[in-house]
C-alpha atoms as a PDB file:
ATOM      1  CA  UNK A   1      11.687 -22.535 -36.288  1.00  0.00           C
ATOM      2  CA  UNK A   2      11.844 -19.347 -37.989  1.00  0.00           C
ATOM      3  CA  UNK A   3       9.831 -17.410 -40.963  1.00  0.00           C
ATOM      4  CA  UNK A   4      11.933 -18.796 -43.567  1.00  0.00           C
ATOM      5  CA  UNK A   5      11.807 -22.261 -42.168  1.00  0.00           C
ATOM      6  CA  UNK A   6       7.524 -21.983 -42.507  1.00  0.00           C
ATOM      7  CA  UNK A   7       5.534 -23.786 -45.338  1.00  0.00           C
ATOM      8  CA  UNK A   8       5.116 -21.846 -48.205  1.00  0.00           C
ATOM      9  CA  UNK A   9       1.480 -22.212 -47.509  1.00  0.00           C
ATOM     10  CA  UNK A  10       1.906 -20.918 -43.851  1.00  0.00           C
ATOM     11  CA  UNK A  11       3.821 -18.051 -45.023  1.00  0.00           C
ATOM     12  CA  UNK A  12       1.335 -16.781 -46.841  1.00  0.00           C
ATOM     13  CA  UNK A  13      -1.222 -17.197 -44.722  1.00  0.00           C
ATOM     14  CA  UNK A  14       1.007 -14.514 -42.639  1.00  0.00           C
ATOM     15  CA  UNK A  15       1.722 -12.378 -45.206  1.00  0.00           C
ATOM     16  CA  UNK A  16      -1.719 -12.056 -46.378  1.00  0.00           C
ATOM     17  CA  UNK A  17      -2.895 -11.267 -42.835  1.00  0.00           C
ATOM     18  CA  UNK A  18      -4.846  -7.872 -42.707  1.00  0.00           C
ATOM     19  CA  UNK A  19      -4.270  -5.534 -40.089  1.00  0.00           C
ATOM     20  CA  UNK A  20      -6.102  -2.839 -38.626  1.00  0.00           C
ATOM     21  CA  UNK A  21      -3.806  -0.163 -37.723  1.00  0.00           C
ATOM     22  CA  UNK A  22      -4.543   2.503 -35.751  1.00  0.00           C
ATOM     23  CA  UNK A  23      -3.366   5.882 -35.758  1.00  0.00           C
ATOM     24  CA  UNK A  24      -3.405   8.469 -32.623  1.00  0.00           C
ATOM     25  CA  UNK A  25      -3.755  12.258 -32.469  1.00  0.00           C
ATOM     26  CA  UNK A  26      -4.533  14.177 -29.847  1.00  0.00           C
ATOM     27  CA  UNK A  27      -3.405  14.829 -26.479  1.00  0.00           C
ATOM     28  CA  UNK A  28      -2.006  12.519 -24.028  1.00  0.00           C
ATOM     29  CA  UNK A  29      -4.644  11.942 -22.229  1.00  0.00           C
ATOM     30  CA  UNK A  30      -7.112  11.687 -25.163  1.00  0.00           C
ATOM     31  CA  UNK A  31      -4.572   8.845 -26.625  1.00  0.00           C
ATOM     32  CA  UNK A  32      -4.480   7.514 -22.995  1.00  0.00           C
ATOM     33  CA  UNK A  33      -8.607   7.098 -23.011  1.00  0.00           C
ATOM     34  CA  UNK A  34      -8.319   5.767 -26.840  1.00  0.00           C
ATOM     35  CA  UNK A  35      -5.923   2.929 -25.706  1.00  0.00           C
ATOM     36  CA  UNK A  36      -8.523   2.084 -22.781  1.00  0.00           C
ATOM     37  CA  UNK A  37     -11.220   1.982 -25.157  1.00  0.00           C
ATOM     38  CA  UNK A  38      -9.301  -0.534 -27.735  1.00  0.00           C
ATOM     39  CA  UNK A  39      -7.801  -2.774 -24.997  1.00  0.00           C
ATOM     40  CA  UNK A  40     -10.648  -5.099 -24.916  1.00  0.00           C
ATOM     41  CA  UNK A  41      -9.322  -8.543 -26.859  1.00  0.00           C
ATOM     42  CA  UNK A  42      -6.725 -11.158 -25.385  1.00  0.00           C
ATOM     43  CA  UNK A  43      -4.792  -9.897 -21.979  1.00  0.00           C
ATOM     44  CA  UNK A  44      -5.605  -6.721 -20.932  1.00  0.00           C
ATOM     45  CA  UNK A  45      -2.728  -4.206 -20.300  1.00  0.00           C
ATOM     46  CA  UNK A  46      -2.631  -2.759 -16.798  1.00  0.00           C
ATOM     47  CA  UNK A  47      -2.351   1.045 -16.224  1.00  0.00           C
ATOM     48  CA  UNK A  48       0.717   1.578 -16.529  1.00  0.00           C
ATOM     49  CA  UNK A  49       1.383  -0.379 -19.642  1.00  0.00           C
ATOM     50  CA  UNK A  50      -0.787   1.696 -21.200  1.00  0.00           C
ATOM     51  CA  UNK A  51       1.105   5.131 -20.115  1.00  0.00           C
ATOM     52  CA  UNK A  52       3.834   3.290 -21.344  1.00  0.00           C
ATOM     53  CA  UNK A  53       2.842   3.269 -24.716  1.00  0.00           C
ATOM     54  CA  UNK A  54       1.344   7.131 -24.578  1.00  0.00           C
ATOM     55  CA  UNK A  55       4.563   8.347 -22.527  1.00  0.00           C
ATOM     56  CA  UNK A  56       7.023   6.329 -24.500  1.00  0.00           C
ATOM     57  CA  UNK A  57      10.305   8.240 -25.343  1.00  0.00           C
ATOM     58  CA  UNK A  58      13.926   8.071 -23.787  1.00  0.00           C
ATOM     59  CA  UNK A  59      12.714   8.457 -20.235  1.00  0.00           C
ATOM     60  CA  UNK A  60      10.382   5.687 -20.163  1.00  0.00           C
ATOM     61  CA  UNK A  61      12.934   3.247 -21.476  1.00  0.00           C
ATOM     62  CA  UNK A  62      15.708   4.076 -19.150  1.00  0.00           C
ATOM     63  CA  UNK A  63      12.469   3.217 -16.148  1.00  0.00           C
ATOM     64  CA  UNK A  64      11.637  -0.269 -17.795  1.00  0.00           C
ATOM     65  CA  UNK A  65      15.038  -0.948 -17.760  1.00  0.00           C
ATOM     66  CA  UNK A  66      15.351  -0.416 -13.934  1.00  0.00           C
ATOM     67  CA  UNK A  67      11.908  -1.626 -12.897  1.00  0.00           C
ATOM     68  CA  UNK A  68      10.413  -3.549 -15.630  1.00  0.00           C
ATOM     69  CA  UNK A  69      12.021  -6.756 -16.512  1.00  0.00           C
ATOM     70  CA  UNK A  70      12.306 -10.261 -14.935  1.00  0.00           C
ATOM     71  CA  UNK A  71      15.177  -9.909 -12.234  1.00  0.00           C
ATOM     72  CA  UNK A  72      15.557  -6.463 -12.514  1.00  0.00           C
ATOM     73  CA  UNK A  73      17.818  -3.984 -10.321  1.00  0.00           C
ATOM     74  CA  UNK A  74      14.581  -2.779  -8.640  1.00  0.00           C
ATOM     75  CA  UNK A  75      13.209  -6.130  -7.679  1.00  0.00           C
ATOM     76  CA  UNK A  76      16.860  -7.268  -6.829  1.00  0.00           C
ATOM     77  CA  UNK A  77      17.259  -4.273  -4.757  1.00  0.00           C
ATOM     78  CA  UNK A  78      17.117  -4.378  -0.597  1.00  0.00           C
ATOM     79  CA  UNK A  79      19.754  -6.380   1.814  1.00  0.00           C
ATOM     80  CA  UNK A  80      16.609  -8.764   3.322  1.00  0.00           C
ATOM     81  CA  UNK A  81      14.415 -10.272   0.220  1.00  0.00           C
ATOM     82  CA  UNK A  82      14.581  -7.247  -2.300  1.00  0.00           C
ATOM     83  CA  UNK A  83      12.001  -4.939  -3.030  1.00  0.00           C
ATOM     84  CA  UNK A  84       9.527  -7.180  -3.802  1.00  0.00           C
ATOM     85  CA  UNK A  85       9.386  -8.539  -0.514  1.00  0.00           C
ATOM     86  CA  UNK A  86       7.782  -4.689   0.045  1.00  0.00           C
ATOM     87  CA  UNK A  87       5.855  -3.930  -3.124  1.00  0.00           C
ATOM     88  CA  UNK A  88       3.288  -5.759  -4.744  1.00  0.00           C
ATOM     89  CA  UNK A  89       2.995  -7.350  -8.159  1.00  0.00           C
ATOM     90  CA  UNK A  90       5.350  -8.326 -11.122  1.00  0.00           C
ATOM     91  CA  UNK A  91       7.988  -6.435 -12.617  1.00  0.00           C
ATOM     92  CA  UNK A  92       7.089  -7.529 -16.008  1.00  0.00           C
ATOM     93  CA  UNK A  93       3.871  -6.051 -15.684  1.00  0.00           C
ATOM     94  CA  UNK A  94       4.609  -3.140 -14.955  1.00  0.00           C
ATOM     95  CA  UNK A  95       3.611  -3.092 -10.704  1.00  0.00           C
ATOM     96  CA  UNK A  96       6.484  -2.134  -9.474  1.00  0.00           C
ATOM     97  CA  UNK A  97       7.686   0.507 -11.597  1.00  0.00           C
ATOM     98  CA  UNK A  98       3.829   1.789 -10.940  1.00  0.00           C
ATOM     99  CA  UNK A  99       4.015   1.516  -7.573  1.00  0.00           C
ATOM    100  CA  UNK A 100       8.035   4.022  -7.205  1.00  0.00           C
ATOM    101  CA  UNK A 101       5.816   6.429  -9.801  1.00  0.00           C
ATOM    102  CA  UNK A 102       2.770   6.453  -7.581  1.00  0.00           C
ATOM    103  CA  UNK A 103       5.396   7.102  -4.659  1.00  0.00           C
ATOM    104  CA  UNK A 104       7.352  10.080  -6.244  1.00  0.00           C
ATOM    105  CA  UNK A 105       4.477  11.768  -7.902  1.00  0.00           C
ATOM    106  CA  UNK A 106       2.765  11.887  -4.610  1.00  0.00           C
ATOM    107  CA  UNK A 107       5.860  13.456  -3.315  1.00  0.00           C
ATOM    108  CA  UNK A 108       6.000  16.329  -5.968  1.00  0.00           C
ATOM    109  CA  UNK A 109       2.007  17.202  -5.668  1.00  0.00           C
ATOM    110  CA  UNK A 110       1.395  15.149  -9.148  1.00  0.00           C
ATOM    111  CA  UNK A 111      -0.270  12.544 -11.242  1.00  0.00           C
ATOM    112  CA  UNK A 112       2.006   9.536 -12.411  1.00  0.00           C
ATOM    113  CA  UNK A 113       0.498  10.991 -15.840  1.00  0.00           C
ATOM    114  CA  UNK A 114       1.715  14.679 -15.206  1.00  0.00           C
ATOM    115  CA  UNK A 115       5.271  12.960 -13.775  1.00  0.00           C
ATOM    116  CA  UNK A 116       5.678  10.742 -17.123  1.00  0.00           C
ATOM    117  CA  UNK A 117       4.786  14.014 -19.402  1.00  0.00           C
ATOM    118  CA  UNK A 118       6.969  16.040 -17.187  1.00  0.00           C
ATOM    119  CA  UNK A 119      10.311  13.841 -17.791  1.00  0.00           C
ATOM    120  CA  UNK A 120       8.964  11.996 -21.332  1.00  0.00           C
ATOM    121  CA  UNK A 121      12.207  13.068 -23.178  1.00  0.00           C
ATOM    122  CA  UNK A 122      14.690  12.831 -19.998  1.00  0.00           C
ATOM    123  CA  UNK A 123      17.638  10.732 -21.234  1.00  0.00           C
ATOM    124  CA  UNK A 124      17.394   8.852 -18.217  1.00  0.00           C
ATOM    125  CA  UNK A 125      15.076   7.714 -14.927  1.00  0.00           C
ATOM    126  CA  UNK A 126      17.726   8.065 -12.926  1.00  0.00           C
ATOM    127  CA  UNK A 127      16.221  10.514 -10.426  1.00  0.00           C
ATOM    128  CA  UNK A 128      13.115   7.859 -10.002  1.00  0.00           C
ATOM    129  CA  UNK A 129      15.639   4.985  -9.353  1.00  0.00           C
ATOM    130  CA  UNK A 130      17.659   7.384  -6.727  1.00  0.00           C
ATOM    131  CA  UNK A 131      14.714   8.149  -4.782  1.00  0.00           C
ATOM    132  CA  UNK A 132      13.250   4.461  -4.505  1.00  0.00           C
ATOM    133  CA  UNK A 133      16.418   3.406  -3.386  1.00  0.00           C
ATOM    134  CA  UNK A 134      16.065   5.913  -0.510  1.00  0.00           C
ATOM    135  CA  UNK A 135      12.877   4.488   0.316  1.00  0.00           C
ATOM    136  CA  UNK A 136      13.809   1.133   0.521  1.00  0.00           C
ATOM    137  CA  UNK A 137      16.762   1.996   2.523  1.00  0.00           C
ATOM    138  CA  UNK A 138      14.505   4.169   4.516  1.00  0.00           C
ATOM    139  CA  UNK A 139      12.378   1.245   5.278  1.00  0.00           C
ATOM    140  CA  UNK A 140      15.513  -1.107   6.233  1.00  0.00           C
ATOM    141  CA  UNK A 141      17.282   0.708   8.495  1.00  0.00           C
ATOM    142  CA  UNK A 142      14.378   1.734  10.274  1.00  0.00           C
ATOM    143  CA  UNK A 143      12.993  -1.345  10.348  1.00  0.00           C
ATOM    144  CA  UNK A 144      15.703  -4.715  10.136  1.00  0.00           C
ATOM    145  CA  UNK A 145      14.431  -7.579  10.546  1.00  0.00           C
ATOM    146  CA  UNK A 146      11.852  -8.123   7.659  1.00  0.00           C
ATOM    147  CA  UNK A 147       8.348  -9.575   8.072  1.00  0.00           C
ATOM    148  CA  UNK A 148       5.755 -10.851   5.448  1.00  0.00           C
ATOM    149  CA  UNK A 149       3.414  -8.089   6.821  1.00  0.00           C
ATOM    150  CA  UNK A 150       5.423  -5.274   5.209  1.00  0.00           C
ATOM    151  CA  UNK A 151       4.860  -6.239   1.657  1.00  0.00           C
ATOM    152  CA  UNK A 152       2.536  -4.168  -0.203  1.00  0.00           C
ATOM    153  CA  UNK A 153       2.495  -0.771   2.370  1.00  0.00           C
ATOM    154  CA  UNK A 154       2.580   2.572   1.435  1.00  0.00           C
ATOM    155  CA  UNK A 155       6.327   3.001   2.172  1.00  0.00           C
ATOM    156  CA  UNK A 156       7.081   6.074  -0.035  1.00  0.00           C
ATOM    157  CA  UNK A 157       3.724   8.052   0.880  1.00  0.00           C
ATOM    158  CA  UNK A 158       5.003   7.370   4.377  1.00  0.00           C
ATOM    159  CA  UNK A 159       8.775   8.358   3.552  1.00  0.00           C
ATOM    160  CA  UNK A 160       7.327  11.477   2.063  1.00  0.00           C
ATOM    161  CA  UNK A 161       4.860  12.509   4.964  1.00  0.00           C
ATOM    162  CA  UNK A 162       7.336  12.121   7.385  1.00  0.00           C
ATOM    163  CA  UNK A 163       9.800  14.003   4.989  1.00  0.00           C
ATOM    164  CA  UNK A 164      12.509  11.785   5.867  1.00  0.00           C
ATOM    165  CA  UNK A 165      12.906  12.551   9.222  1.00  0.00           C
ATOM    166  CA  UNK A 166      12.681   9.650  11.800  1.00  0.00           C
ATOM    167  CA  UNK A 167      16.082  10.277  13.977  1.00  0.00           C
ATOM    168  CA  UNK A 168      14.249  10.022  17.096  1.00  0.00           C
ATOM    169  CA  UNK A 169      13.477   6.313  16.162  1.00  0.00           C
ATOM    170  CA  UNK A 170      15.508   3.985  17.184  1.00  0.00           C
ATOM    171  CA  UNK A 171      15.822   0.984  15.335  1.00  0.00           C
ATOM    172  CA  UNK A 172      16.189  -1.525  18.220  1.00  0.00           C
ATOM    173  CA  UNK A 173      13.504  -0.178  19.978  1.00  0.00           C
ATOM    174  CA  UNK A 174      11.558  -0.239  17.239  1.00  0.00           C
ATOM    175  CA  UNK A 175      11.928  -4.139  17.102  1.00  0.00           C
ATOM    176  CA  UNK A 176      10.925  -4.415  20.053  1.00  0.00           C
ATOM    177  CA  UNK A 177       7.708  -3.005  19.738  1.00  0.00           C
ATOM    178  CA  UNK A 178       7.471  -4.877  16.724  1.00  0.00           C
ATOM    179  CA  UNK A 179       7.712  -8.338  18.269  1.00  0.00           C
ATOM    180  CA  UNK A 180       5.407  -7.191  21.063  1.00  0.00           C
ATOM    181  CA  UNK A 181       2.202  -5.980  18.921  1.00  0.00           C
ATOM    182  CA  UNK A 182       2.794  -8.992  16.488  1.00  0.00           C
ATOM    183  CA  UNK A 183       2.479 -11.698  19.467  1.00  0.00           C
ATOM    184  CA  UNK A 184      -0.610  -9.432  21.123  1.00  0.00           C
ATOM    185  CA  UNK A 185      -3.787 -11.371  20.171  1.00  0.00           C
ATOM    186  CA  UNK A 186      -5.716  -7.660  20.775  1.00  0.00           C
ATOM    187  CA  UNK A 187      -3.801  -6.610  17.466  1.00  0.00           C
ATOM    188  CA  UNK A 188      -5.624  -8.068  14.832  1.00  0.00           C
ATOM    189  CA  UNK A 189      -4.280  -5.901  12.147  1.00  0.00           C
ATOM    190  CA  UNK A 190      -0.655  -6.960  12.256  1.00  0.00           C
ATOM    191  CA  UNK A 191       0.111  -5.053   8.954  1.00  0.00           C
ATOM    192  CA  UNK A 192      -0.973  -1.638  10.865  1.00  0.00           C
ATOM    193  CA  UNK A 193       1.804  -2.371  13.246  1.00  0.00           C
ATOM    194  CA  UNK A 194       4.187  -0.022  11.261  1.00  0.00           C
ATOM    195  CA  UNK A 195       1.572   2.668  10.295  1.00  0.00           C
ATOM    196  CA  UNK A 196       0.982   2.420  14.357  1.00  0.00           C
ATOM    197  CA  UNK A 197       4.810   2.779  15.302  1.00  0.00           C
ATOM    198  CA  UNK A 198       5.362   5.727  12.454  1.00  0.00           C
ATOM    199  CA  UNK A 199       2.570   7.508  12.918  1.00  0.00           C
ATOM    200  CA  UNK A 200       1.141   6.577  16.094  1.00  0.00           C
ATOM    201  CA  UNK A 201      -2.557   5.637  14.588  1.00  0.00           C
ATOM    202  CA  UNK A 202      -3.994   3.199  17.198  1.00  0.00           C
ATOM    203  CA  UNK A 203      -6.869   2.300  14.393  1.00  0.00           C
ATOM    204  CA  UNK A 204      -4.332   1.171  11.905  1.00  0.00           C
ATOM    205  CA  UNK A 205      -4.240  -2.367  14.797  1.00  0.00           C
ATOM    206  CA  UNK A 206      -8.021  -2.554  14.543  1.00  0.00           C
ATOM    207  CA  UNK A 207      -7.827  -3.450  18.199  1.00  0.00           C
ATOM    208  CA  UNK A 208      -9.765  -6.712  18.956  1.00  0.00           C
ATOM    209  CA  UNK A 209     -13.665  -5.983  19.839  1.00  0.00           C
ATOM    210  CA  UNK A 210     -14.995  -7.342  22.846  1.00  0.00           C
ATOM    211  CA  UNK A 211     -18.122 -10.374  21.994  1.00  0.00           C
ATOM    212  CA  UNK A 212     -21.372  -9.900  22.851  1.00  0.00           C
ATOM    213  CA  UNK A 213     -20.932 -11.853  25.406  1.00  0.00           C
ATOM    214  CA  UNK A 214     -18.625  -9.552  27.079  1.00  0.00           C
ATOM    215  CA  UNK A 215     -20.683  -6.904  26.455  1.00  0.00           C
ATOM    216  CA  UNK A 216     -23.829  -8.700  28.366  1.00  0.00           C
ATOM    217  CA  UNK A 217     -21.534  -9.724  31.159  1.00  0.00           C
ATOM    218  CA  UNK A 218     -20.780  -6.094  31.679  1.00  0.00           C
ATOM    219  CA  UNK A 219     -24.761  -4.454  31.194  1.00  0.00           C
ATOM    220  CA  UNK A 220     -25.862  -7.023  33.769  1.00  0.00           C
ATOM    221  CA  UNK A 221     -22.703  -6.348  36.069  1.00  0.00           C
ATOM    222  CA  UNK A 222     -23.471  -2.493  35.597  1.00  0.00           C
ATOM    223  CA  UNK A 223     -27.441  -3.103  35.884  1.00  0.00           C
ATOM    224  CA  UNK A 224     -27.363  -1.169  32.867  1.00  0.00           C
ATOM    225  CA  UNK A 225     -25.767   2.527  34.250  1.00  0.00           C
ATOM    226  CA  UNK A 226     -23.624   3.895  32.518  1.00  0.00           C
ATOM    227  CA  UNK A 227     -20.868   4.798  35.471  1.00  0.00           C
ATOM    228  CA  UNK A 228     -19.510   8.209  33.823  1.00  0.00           C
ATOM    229  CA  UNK A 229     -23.341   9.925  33.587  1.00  0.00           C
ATOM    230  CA  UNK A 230     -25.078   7.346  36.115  1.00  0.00           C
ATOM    231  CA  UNK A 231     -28.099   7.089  34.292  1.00  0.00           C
ATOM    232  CA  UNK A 232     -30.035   4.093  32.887  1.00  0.00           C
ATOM    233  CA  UNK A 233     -29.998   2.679  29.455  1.00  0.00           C
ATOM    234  CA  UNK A 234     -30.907  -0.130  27.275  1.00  0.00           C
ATOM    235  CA  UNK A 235     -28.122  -2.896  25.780  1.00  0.00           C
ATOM    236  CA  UNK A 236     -28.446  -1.341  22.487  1.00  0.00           C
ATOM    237  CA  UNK A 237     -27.848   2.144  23.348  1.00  0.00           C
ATOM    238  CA  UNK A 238     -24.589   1.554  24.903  1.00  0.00           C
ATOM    239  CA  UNK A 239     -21.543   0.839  23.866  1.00  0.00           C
ATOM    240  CA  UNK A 240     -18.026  -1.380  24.965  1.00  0.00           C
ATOM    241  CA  UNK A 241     -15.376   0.340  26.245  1.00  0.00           C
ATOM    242  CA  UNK A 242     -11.549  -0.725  27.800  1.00  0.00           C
ATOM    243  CA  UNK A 243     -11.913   0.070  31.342  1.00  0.00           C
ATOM    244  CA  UNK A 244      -8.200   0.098  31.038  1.00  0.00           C
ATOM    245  CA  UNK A 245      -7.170   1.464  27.534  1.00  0.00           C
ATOM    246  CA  UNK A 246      -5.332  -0.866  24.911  1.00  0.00           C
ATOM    247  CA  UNK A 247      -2.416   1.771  24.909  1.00  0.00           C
ATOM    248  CA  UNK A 248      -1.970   1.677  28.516  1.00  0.00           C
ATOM    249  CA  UNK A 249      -1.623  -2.053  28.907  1.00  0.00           C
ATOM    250  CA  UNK A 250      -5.276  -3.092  29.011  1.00  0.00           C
ATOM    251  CA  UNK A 251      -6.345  -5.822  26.981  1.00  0.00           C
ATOM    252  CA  UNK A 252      -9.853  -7.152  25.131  1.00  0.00           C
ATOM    253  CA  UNK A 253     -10.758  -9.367  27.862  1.00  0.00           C
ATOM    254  CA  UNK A 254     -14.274  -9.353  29.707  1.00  0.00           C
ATOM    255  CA  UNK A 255     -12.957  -7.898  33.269  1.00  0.00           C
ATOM    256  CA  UNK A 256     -11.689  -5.046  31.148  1.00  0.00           C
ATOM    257  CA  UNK A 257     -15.416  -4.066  29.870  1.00  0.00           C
ATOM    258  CA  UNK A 258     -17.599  -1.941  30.824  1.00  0.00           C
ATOM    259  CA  UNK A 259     -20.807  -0.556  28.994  1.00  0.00           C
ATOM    260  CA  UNK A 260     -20.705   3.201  28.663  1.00  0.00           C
ATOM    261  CA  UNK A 261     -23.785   5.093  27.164  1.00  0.00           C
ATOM    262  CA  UNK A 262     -22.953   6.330  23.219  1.00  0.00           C
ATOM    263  CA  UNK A 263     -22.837   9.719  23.962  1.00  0.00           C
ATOM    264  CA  UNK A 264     -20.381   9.206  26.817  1.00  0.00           C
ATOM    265  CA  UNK A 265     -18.384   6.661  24.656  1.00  0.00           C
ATOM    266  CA  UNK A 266     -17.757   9.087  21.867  1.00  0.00           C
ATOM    267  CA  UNK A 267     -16.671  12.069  24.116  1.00  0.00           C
ATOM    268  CA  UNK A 268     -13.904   9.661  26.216  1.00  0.00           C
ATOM    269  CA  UNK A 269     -12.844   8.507  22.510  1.00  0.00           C
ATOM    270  CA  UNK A 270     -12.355  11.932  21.326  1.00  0.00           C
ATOM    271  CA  UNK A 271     -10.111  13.051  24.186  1.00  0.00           C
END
């Protein structure tokens, strides 16, 4: 049913609707803080809808039209599930084109506010949907067989800090080590495996901790000395610690404790 097809009475109930409209001067970010301030009623825009609306021009259509709409190139994009099987949220709200503006304005020193003002009359996005692209690829031929822990990482800021250049990794080897850290019950951060791998952060696998248990096994073992200073100390002033480290093959187990004083457990960790 269209208008035409509406009771006169409903009709005119439409016609004689009032509006409140709203008109914006300023700068962009003072229209940006005005839209924030009126988006209050029925479903609230996200972010980037509303720099949408502020940055709106040639540049920001050509982007929706990559990254906004239902089965769009950018979610159809990647030769395992897509991108969306590695960036969060929908395409129709705006997420994912969010997410590649987050990514490249990090990578030119920006805002996503100072990169939408920046390119607001561009005829296209083309240089946005170039550079996901690289990411994406980036991520696949680094890493090729996909897993459900790589959606929703920080694969651009990582493309960026490394610059690109990951020669000296090596795909199959990198599977490897994949499989291995996501069947090690010690790794209870299985998502951190690829921040781990790139960037060699142990902390990103938030290691398993050893139970209290384990830790009173070990005191009593020890008689509380701590065996790198040899002195005495209460339970609660010492600390677990791998006899054999995580990253040399030791694992969270309670023959691989020992209780080491804080002081002494802080300077091994720093070194």
């Amino acid at each position: 049913m269209n208008f035409s097809n509406l009771p006169d009475d409903v009709q005119e109930r439409i016609l004689d609707y009032e509006l409140f409209v709203y008109v914006c001067d300023g700068t962009d970010s003072e229209k940006l803080k005005w839209f924030k301030t009126i988006n209050i009623a029925g479903e609230r825009l996200t972010d980037q809808e509303l720099r949408n609306a502020v940055y709106a021009g040639t540049w920001t259509a050509s982007a929706k039209k990559y990254f906004s709409k239902t089965n769009c190139a950018a979610s159809r994009y990647g030769s395992n599930v897509g991108c969306e099987g590695y960036v969060r949220g929908e395409s129709i709200r705006q997420e994912i084109l969010e997410t590649a503006m987050s990514w490249i304005s990090d990578r030119d020193g920006i805002s996503i506010d100072e990169y939408m003002s920046r390119h607001q009359e561009d005829q296209t996005a083309q240089e946005l949907w170039s550079y996901f692209r690289t990411v994406i690829d980036w991520v696949e031929g680094l890493f090729t067989k996909y897993r459900k822990e790589m959606k929703g990482l920080p694969w651009g800021l990582w493309y960026n800090e490394l610059n690109g250049h990951t020669a000296d990794l090596k795909p199959k080897e990198l599977e490897e080590k994949v499989s291995e850290l996501m069947a090690d019950d010690d790794v209870t951060r299985k998502a951190g495996v690829y921040e781990y791998l790139l960037f060699g952060d142990e902390k990103a696998l938030s290691i398993r901790a050893f139970s209290n248990r384990d830790k009173r096994q070990a005191y009593e073992r020890q008689k509380g000395i701590c065996p790198l200073c040899g002195k005495h100390f209460e339970l609660d002033k010492m600390q677990a610690d791998h006899i054999k480290p995580w990253s040399e093959g030791g694992h969270t187990v309670p023959e691989n404790c020992q209780m080491l004083c804080t002081q002494d457990n802080i300077r091994k960790s720093n070194h």
